[in-house]
Protein backbone atom coordinates (compact mmCIF):
# COMPACT_ATOMS: atom_id res chain seq x y z
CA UNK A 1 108.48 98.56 52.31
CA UNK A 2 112.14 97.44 52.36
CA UNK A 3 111.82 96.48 48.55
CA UNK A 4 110.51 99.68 47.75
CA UNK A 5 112.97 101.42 49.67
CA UNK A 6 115.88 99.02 47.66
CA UNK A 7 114.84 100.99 44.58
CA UNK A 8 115.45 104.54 45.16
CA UNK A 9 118.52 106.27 45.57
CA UNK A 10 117.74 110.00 45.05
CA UNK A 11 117.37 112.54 48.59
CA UNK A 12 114.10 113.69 47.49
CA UNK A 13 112.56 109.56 48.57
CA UNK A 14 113.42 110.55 51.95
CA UNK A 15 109.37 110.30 52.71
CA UNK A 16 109.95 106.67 51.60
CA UNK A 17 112.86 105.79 54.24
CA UNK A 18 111.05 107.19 57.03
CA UNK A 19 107.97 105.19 56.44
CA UNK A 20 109.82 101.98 56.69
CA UNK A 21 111.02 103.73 59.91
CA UNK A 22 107.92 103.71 61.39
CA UNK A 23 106.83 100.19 60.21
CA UNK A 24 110.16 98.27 61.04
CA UNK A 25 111.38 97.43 64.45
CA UNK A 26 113.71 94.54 63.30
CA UNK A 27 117.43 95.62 64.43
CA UNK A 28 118.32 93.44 61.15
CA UNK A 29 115.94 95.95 58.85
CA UNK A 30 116.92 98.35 60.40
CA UNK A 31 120.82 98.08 59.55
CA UNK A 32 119.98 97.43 56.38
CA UNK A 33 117.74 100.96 56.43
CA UNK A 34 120.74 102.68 58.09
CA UNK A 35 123.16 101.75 55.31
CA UNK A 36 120.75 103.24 52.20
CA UNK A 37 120.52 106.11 54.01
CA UNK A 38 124.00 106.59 54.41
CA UNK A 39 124.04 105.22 50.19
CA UNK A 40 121.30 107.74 49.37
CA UNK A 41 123.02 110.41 51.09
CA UNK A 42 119.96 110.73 53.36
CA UNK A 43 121.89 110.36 56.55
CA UNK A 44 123.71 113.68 56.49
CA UNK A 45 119.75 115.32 57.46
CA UNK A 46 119.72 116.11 60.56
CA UNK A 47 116.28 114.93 61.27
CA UNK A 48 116.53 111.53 59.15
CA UNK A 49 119.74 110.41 60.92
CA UNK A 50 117.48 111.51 64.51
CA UNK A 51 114.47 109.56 63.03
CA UNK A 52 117.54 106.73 62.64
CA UNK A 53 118.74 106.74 66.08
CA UNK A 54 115.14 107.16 68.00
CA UNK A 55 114.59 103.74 65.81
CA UNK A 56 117.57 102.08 66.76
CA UNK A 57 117.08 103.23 70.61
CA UNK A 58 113.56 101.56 71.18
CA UNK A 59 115.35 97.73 69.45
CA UNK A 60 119.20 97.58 69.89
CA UNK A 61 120.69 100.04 72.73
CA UNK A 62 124.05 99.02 71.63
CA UNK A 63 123.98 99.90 67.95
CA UNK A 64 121.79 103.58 68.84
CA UNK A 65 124.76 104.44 70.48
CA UNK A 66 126.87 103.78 67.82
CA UNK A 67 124.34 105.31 65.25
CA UNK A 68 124.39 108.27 67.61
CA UNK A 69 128.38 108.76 68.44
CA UNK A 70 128.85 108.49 64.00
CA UNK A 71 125.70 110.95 63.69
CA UNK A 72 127.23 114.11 61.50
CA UNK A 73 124.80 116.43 62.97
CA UNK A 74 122.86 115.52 66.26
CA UNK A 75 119.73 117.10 66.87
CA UNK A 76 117.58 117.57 70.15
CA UNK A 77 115.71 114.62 68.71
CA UNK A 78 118.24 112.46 68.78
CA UNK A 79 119.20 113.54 72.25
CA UNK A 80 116.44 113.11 73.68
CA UNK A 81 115.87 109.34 72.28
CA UNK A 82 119.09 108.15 74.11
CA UNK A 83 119.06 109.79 77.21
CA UNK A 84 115.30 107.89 76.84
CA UNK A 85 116.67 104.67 75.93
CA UNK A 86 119.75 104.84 78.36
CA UNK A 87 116.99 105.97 80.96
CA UNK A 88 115.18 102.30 80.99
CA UNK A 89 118.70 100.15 80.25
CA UNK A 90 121.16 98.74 82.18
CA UNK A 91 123.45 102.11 83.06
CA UNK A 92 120.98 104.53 83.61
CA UNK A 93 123.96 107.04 84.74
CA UNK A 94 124.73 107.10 80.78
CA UNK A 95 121.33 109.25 80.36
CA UNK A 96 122.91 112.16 82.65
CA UNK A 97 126.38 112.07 80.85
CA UNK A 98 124.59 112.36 77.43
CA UNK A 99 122.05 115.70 78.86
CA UNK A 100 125.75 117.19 79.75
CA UNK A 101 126.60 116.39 76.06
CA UNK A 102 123.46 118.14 74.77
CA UNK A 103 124.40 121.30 76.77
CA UNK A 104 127.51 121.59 75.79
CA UNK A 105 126.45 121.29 72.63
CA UNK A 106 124.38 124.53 72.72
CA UNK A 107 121.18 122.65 72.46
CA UNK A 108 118.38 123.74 75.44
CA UNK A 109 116.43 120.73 76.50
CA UNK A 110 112.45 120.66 76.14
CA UNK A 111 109.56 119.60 78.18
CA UNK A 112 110.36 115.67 77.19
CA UNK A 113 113.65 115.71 78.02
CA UNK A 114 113.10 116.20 82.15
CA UNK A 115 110.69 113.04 82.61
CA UNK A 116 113.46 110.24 81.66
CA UNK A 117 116.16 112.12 82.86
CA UNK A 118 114.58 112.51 85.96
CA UNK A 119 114.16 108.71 85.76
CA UNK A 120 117.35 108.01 85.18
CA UNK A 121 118.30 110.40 87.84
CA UNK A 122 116.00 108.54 89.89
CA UNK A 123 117.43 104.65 89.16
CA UNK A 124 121.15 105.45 89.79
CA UNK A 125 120.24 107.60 92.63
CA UNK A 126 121.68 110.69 91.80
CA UNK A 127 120.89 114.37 93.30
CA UNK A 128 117.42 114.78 91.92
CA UNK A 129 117.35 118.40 93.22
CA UNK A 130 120.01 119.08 90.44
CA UNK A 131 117.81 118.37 87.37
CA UNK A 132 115.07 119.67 89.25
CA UNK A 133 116.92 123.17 89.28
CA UNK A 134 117.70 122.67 86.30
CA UNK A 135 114.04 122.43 85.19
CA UNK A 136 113.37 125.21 86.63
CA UNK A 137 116.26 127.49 85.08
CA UNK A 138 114.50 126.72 81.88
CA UNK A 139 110.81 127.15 82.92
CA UNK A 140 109.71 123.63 82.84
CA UNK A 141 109.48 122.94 86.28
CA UNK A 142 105.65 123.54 86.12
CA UNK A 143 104.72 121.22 83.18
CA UNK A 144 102.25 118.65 84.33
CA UNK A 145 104.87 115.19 82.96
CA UNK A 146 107.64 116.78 84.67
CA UNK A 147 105.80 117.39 87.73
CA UNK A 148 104.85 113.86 88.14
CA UNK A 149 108.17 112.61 87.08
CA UNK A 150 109.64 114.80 89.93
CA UNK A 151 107.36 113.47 92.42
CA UNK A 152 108.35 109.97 91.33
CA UNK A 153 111.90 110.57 91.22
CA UNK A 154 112.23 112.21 95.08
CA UNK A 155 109.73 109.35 96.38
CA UNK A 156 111.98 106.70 94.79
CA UNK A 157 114.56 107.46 96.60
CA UNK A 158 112.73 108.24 99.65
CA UNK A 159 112.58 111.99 99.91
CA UNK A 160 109.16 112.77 100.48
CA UNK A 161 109.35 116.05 102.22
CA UNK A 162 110.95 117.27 98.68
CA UNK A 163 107.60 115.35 96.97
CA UNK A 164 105.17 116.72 98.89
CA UNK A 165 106.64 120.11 98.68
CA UNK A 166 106.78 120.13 95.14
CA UNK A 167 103.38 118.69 94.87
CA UNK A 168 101.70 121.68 97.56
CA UNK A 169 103.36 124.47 94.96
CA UNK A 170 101.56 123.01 92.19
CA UNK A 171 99.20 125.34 91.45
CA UNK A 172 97.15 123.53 88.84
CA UNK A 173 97.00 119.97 90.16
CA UNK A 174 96.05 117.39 87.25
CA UNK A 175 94.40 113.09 88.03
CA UNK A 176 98.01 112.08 86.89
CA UNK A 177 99.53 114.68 89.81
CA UNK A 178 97.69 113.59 92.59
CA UNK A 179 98.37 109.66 91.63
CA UNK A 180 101.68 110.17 92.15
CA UNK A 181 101.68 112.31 95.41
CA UNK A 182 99.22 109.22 96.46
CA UNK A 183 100.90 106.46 95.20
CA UNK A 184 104.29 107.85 96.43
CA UNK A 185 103.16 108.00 99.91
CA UNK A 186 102.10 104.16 99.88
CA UNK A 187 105.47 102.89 98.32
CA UNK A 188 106.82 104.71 101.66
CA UNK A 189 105.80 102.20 104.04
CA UNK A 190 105.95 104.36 106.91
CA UNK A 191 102.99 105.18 109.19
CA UNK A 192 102.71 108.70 109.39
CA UNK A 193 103.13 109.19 104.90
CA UNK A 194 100.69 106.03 104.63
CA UNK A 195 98.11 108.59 106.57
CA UNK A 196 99.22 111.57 104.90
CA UNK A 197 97.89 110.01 101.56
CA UNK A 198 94.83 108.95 102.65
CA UNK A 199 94.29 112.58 104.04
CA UNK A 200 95.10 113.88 100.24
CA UNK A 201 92.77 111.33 98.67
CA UNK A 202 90.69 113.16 101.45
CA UNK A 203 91.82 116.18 99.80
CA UNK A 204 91.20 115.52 96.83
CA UNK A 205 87.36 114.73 97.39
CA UNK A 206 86.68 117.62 99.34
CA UNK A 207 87.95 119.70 96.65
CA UNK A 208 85.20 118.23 94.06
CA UNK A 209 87.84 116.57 92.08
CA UNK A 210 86.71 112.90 90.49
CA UNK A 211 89.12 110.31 91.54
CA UNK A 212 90.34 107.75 88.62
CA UNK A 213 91.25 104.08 89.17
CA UNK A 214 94.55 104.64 89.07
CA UNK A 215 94.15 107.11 92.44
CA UNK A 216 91.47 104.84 94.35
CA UNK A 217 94.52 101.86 94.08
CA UNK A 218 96.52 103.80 95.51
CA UNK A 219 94.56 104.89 98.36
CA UNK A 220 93.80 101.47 98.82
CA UNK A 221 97.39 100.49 98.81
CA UNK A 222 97.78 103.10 101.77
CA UNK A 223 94.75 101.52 103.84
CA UNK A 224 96.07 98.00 103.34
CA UNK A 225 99.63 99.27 105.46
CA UNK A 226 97.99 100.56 107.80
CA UNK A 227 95.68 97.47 108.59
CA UNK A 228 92.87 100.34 108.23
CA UNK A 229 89.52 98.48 107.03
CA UNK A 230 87.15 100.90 108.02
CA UNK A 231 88.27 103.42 105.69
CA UNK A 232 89.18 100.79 102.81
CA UNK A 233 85.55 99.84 102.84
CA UNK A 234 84.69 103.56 102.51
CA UNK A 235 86.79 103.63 99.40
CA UNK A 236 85.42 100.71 98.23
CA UNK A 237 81.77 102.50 98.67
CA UNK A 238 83.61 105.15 96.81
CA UNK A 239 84.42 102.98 93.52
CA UNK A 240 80.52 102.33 93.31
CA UNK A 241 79.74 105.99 93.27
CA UNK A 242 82.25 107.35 90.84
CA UNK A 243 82.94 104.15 88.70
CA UNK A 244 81.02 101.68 86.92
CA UNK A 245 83.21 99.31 85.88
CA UNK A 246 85.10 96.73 88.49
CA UNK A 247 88.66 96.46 86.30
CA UNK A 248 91.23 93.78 87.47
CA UNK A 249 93.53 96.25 88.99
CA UNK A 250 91.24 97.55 90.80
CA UNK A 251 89.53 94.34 92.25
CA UNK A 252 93.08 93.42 93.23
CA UNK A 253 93.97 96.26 94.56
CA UNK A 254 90.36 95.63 96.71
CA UNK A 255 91.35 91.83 97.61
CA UNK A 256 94.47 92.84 98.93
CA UNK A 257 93.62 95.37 101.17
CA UNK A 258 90.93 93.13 102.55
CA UNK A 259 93.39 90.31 103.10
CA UNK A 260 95.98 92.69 104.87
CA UNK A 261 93.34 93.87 107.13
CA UNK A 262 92.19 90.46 107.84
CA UNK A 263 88.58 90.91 106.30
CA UNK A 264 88.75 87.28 104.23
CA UNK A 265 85.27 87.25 103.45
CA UNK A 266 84.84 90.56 102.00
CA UNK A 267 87.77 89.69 99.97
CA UNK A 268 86.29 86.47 98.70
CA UNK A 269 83.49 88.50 97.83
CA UNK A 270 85.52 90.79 95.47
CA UNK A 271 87.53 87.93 94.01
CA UNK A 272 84.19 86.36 92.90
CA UNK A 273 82.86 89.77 91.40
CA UNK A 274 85.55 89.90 89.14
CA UNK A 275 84.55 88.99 85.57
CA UNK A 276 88.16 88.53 84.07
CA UNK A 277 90.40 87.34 86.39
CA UNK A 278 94.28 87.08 85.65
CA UNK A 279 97.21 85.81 87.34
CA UNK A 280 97.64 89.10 90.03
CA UNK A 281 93.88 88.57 90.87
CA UNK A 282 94.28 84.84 91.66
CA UNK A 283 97.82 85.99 93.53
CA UNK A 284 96.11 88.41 96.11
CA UNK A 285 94.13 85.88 96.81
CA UNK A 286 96.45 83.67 97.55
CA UNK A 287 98.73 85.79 99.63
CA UNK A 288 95.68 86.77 101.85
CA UNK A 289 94.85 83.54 102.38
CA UNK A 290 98.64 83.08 103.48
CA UNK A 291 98.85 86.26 105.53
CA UNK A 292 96.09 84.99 107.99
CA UNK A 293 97.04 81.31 108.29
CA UNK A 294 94.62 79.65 105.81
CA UNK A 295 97.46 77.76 103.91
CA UNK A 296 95.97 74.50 102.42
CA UNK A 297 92.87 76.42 101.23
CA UNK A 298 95.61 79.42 99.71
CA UNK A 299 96.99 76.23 97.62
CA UNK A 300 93.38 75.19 96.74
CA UNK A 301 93.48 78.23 95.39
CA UNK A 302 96.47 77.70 93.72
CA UNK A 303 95.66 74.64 92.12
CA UNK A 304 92.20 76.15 90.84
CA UNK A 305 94.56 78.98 89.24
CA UNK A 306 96.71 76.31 87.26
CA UNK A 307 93.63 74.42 86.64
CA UNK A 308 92.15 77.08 84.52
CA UNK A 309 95.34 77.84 83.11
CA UNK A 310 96.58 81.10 84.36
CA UNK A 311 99.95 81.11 84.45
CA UNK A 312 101.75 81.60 88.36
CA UNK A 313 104.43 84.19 88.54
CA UNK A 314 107.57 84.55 90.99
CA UNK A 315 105.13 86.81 92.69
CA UNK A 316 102.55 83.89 93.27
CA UNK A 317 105.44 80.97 94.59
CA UNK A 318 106.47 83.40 97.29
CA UNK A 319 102.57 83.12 98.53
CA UNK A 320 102.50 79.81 97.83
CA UNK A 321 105.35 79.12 99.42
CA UNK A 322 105.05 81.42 102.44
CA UNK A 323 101.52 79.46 103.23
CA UNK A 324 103.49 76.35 103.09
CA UNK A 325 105.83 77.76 105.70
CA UNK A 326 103.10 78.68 108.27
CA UNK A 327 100.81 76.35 107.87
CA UNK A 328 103.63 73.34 108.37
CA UNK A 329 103.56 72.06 104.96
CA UNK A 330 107.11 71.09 104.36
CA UNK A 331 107.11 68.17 102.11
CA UNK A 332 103.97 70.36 99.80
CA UNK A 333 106.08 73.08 100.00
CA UNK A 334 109.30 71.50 98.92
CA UNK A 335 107.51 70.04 96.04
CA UNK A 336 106.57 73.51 94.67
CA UNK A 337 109.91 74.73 95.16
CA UNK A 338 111.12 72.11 92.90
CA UNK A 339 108.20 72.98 90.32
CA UNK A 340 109.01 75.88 90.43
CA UNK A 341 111.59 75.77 87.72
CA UNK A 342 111.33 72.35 86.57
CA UNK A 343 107.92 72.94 85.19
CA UNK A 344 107.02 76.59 85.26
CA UNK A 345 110.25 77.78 84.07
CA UNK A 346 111.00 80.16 86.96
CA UNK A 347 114.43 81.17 88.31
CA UNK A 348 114.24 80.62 92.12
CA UNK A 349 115.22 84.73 93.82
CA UNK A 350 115.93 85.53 97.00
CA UNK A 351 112.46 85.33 98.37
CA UNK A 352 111.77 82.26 97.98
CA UNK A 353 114.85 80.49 99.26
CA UNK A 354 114.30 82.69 101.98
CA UNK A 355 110.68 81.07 102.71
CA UNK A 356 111.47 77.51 102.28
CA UNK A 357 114.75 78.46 105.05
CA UNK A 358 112.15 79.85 107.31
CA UNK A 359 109.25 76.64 106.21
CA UNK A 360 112.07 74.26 107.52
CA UNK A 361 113.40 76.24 110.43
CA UNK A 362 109.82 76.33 111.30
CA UNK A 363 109.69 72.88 111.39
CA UNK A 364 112.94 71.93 112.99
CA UNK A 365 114.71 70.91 110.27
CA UNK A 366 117.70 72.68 110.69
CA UNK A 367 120.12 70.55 108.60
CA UNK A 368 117.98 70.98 105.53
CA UNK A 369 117.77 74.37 106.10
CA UNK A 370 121.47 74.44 105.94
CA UNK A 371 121.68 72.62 103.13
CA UNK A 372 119.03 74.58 101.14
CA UNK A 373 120.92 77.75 101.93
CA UNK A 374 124.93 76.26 100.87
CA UNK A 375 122.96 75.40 97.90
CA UNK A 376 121.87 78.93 96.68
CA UNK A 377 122.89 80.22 93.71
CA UNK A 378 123.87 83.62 95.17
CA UNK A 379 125.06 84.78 98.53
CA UNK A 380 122.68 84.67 100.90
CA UNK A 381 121.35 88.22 102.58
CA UNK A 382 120.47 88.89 106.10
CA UNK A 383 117.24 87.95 106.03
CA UNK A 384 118.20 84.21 104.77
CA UNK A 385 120.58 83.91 107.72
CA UNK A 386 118.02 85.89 109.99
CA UNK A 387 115.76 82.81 109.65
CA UNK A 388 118.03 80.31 110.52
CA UNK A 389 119.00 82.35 113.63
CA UNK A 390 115.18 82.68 114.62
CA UNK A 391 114.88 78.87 114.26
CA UNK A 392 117.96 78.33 116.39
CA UNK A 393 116.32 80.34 119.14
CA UNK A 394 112.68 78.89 118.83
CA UNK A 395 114.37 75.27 118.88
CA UNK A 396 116.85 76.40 121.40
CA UNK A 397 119.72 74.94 119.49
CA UNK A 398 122.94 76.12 120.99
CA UNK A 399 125.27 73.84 118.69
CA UNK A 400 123.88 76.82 115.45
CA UNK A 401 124.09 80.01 117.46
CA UNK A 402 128.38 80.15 117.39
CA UNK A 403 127.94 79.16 113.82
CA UNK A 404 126.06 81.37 112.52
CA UNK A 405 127.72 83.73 114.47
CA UNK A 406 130.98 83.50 112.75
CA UNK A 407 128.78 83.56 109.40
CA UNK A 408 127.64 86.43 110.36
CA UNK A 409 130.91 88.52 110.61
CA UNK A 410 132.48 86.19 107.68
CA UNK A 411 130.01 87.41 105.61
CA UNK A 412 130.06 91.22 107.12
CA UNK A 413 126.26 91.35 107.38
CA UNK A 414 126.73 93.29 110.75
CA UNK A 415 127.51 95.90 108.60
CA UNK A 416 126.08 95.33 105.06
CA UNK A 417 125.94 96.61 101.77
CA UNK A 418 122.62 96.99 100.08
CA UNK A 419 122.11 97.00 96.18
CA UNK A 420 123.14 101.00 95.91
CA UNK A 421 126.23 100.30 98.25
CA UNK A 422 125.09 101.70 101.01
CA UNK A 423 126.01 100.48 104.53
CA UNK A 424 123.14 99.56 106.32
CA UNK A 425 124.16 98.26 109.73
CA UNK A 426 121.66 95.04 110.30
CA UNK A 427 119.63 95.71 113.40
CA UNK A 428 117.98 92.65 113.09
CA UNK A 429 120.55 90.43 113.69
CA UNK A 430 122.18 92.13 116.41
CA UNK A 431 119.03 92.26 118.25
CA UNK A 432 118.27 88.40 117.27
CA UNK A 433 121.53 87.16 118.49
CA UNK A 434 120.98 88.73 121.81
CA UNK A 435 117.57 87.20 121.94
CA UNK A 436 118.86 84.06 121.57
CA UNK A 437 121.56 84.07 124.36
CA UNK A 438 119.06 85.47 126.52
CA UNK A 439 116.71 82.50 126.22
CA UNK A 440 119.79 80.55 127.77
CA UNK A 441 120.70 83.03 130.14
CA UNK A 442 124.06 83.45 129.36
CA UNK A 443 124.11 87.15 130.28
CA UNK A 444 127.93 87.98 129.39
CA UNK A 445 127.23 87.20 125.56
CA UNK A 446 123.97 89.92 125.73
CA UNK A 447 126.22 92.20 127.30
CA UNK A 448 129.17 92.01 124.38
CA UNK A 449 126.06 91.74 121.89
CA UNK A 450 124.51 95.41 123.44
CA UNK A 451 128.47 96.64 123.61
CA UNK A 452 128.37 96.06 120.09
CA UNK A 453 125.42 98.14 119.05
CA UNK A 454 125.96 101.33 121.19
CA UNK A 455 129.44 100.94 119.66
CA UNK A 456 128.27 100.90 116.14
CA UNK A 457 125.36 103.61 116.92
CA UNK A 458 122.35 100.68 116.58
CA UNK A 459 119.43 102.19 117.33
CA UNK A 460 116.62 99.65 117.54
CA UNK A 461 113.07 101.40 115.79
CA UNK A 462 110.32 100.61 118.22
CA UNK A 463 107.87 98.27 117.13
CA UNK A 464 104.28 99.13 117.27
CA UNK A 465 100.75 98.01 117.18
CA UNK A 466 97.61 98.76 115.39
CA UNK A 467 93.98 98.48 116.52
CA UNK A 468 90.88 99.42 114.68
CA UNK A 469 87.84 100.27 117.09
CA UNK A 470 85.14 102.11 115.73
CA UNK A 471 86.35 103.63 112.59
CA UNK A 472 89.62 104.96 114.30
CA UNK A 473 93.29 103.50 114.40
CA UNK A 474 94.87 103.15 117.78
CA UNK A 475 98.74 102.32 117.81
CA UNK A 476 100.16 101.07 121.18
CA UNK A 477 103.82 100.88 122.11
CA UNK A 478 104.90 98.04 124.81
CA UNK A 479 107.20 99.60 127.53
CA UNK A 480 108.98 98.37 130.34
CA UNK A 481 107.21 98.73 133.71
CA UNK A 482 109.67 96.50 136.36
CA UNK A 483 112.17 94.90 136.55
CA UNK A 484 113.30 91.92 139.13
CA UNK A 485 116.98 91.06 139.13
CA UNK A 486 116.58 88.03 141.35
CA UNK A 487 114.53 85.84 139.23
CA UNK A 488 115.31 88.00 135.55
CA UNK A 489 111.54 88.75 135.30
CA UNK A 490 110.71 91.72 133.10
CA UNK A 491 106.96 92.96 133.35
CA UNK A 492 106.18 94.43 130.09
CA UNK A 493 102.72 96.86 129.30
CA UNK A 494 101.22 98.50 126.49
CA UNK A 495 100.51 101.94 126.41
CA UNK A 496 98.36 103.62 123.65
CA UNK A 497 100.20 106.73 122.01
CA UNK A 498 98.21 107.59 119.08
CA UNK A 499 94.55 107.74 118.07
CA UNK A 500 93.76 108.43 114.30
């Protein structure tokens, strides 16, 4: 195509150019298509220089936003290709400054504009309710892809009132709609929204409406947090009724709510249904083997995965490595953590310096644990540091606790920023640190520890329960009951304060 397009030089081969548009993807190519259309005189049409940029966008960011600011004409087209491409790269934040470019511009944005703004919007955490009015100023606020990318955007940054609001004044509710609403509510985490989308699934069946894959993972994904195997075997009774086929994502999505809710033989069961395993399949596994304390057979199962060749993921070390840590096997683990990179090319994250901290706290090894974390590439977060500080208090090592202390308040984690810098105040540790002089008894330290968090405004969540009798989910707080000052003896009791 490129020699053929080396021969012409006449506007009316413009057919020609955009051909090898559509069949080159080589930034290289590309260039060299960019400058015979600027030759040709081709580039001074609107919708060839568009067709130019949208090429550019999807290959070389860099150069479609130079192709784009040297554009003599911009078009919607070309718009709407980089606030797409700046959408999925590094500054998503460039996506919004461009849409305020196409409106001053005079140019009224269209039905695909809304999704990757919206996504953009959604990654740099912006006011989503601003393009969402502004969706519905031009009458787009009930297409079907902007509906769904709304629901995304407000559950990404954890606004699901606004999601499920939008998604109740959808009239005509499509598969794709009610995926999201689903899937939104199981990214949440939180008890009462995990619930809510297994009542919509619910919903949804009661209504006559066929549930896809895509909608039965996600309802699974909501029974696996909340430990709910009653009704994840219902869904799984489901699958048979209204689908035929058992896909990978789907007999994932089945092994690891089994292995969250404890039921290891059911997911066995699945995990030897599944025709075509890949490396997610064989990773589920593996992390619900972890999960309940079954760690040497999880890394039988790991060494059956590299046996027949599928390829482990970061995703699959932190499982591996996780069943090292509570089943005791340091020198296993240590060895896999070393493979890691050495032989499966993997950069070592956060995670998984955070498991082999906790595998050798676990152990006692407090020194190594040290060293592992002064040897991290990065700074280490809370949660590193939180598992030093739980070893310290298992081992009742007072020579750590003033150490990590100072850490601590070196480091600012009291009062930390998270990846969107925003300060999260670290319950955790405040909390952990009074444990720990508390299992010494050195009462003064708790008491400057609490003065601490009612002076910041640390609010401690309360931690809950879950029980599953007979189809229905109990949750039971644990209160105090008595106290005795004379020999420090706190009587503690659970109360049930929820049946599902």
């Amino acid at each position: 195509m490129l020699k053929w397009l080396s021969s012409f030089a006449l506007p009316q081969h413009r057919t020609i150019l955009l051909c090898a548009l559509d069949s080159c993807s080589d930034p290289h190519h590309l260039r060299q298509i960019l400058a015979r259309a600027v030759s040709s005189g081709l580039w001074f049409e609107p919708f060839v220089s568009a067709r130019i940029v949208a090429a550019f966008a999807a290959s070389d960011l860099s150069f479609a936003q130079f192709a784009f600011d040297a554009s003599p004409r911009r078009s919607a087209f070309s718009y709407t290709a980089m606030i797409r491409a700046h959408s999925a790269g590094p500054a998503p934040s460039n996506s919004l400054y461009i849409f305020s470019c196409m409106l001053h511009s005079g140019l009224y944005p269209d039905r695909f504009v809304f999704p990757f703004l919206l996504r953009a919007t959604a990654r740099c955490r912006s006011p989503v309710s601003a393009v969402h009015a502004m969706a519905a100023r031009h009458g787009l606020d009930e297409d079907p892809h902007v509906v769904t990318s709304l629901l995304h955007s407000y559950g990404s940054c954890g606004l699901f009132d606004s999601a499920r609001k939008v998604f109740d004044e959808k009239t005509q509710r499509t598969e794709v709609n009610w995926c999201a609403i689903i899937s939104c509510f199981a990214r949440s985490g939180q008890h009462s929204l995990l619930h809510d989308g297994i009542s919509l699934f619910g919903q949804l069946i009661s209504t006559g409406g066929r549930p896809n894959g895509d909608i039965v993972i996600a309802a699974l994904s909501c029974c696996a947090g909340l430990g709910s195997m009653s009704q994840g075997k219902a869904l799984h009774a489901l699958f048979f009724r209204h689908l035929t086929d058992l896909s990978v994502e789907l007999g994932t999505a089945l092994i690891n709510m089994y292995g969250r809710c404890g039921g290891l033989t059911a997911a066995r069961k699945v995990f030897d249904e599944i025709r075509y395993k890949d490396s997610s399949t064989w990773t589920a596994m593996i992390g619900g083997l972890a999960m309940n304390g079954h760690g040497e057979e999880a890394l039988t199962f790991f060494s059956g995965m590299v046996d027949r060749r599928f390829w482990p993921d970061s995703i699959t070390f932190t499982a591996v490595l996780n069943a090292c840590s509570h089943a005791g096997l340091v020198e296993t683990g240590i060895k896999l953590f070393k493979d890691m990179k050495e032989v499966y090319g993997i950069e070592a994250r956060m995670e998984h310096y955070g498991a082999v901290v906790d595998m050798l706290g676990r152990a006692g090894m407090l020194e190594q644990a040290g060293q592992v974390v002064a040897s991290m590439p990065f700074a280490p977060n809370r949660v590193v540091w939180g598992s030093l500080l739980h070893a310290c208090a298992v081992l009742g090592e007072p020579r750590y606790w003033e150490m990590l202390e100072k850490r601590f308040l070196e480091l600012g984690l009291t009062v930390e920023q998270d990846e969107d810098e925003k300060v999260v105040v670290d319950v955790g540790f405040l909390v952990g640190l009074s444990n720990v002089y508390a299992g010494t008894c050195r009462w003064q330290k708790v008491g400057t520890v609490r003065e601490k968090m009612v002076a910041r405004g640390v609010k401690k969540e309360i931690a809950f329960s879950l029980l599953e009798v007979d189809g229905r989910t109990h949750r039971f707080l644990v209160y105090l009951n008595d106290v005795k000052n004379d020999s420090k003896l706190i009587i503690l009791k659970l109360k049930r304060v929820e049946s599902i």
